[in-house]
C-alpha atoms as a PDB file:
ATOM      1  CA  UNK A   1      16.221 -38.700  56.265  1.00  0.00           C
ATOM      2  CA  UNK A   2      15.817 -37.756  59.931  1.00  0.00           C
ATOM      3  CA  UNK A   3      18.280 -34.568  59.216  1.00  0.00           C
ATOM      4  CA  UNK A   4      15.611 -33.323  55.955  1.00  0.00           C
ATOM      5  CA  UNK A   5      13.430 -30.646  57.116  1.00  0.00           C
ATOM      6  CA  UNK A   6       9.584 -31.310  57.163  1.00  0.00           C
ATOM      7  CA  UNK A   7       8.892 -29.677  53.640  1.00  0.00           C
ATOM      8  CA  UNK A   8      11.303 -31.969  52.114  1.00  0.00           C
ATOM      9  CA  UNK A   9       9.384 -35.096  53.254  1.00  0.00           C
ATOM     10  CA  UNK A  10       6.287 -33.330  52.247  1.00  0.00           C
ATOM     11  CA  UNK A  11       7.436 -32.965  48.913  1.00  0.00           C
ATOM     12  CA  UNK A  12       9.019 -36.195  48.359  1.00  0.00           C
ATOM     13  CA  UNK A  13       6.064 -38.270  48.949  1.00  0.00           C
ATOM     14  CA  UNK A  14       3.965 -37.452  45.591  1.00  0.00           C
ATOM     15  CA  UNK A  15       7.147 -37.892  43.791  1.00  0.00           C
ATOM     16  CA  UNK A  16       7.964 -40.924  45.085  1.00  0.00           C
ATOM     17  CA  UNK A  17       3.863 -42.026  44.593  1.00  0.00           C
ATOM     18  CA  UNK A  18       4.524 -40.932  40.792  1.00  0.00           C
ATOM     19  CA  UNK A  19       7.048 -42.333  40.211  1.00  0.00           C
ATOM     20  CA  UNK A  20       5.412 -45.679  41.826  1.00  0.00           C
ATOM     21  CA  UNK A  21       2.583 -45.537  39.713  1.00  0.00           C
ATOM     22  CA  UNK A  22       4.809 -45.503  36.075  1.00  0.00           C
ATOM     23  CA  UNK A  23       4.174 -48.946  34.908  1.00  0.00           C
ATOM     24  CA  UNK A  24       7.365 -48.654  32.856  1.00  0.00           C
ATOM     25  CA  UNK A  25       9.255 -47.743  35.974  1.00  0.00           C
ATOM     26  CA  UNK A  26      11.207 -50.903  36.775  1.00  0.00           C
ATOM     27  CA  UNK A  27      14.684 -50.225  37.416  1.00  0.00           C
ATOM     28  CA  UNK A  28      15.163 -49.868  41.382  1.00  0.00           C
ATOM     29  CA  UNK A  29      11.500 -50.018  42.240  1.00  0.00           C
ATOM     30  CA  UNK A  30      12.457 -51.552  45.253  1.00  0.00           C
ATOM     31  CA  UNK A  31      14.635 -48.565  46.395  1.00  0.00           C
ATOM     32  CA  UNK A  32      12.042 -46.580  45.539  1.00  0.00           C
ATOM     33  CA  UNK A  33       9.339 -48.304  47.129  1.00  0.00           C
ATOM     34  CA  UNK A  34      11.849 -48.192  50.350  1.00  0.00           C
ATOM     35  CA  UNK A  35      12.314 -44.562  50.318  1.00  0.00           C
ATOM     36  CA  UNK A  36       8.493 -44.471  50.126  1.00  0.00           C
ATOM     37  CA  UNK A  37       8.302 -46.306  53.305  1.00  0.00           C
ATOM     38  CA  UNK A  38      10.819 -44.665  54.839  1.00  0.00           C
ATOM     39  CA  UNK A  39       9.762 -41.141  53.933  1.00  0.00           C
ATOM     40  CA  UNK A  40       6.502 -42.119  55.177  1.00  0.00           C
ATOM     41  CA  UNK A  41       7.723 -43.755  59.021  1.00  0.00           C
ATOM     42  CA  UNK A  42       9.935 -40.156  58.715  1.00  0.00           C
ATOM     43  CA  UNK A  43       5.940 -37.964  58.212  1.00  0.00           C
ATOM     44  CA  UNK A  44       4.528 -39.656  60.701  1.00  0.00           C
ATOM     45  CA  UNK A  45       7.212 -39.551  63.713  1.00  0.00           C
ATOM     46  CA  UNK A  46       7.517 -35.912  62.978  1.00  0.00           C
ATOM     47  CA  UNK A  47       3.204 -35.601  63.083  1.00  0.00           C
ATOM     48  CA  UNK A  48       3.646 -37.533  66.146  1.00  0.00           C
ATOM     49  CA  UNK A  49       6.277 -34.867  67.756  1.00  0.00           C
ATOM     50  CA  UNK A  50       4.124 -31.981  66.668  1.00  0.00           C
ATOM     51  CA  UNK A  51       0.624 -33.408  68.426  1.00  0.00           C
ATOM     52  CA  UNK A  52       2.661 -34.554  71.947  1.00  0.00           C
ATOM     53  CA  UNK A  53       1.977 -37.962  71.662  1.00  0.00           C
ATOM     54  CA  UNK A  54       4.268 -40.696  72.364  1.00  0.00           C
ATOM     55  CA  UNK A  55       6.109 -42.431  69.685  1.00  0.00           C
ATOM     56  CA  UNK A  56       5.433 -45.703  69.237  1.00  0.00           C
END
């Protein structure tokens, strides 16, 4: 994910939030809920980069 430009993690996270929120949506909800994560830890580092402050 590190490679994705910013807009893509943008754009993934209220996909990945809908697609979170279908109750019927149980086949690989913990991938999904990974990639969620994972987008998210992605959002910030690159927030982080873009205001100078360290990473932690």
């Amino acid at each position: 994910m590190a490679e994705k430009p910013k807009w893509y993690l943008h754009d993934l996270r209220p996909i990945a939030m809908s697609l979170l929120s279908n109750p019927n949506a149980k086949s690989n909800i913990k991938e999904l809920a990974k990639l969620y994560e994972d987008n998210n830890a992605y959002a910030h580092k690159y927030a982080l980069k873009e205001d100078g402050e360290q990473e932690t």
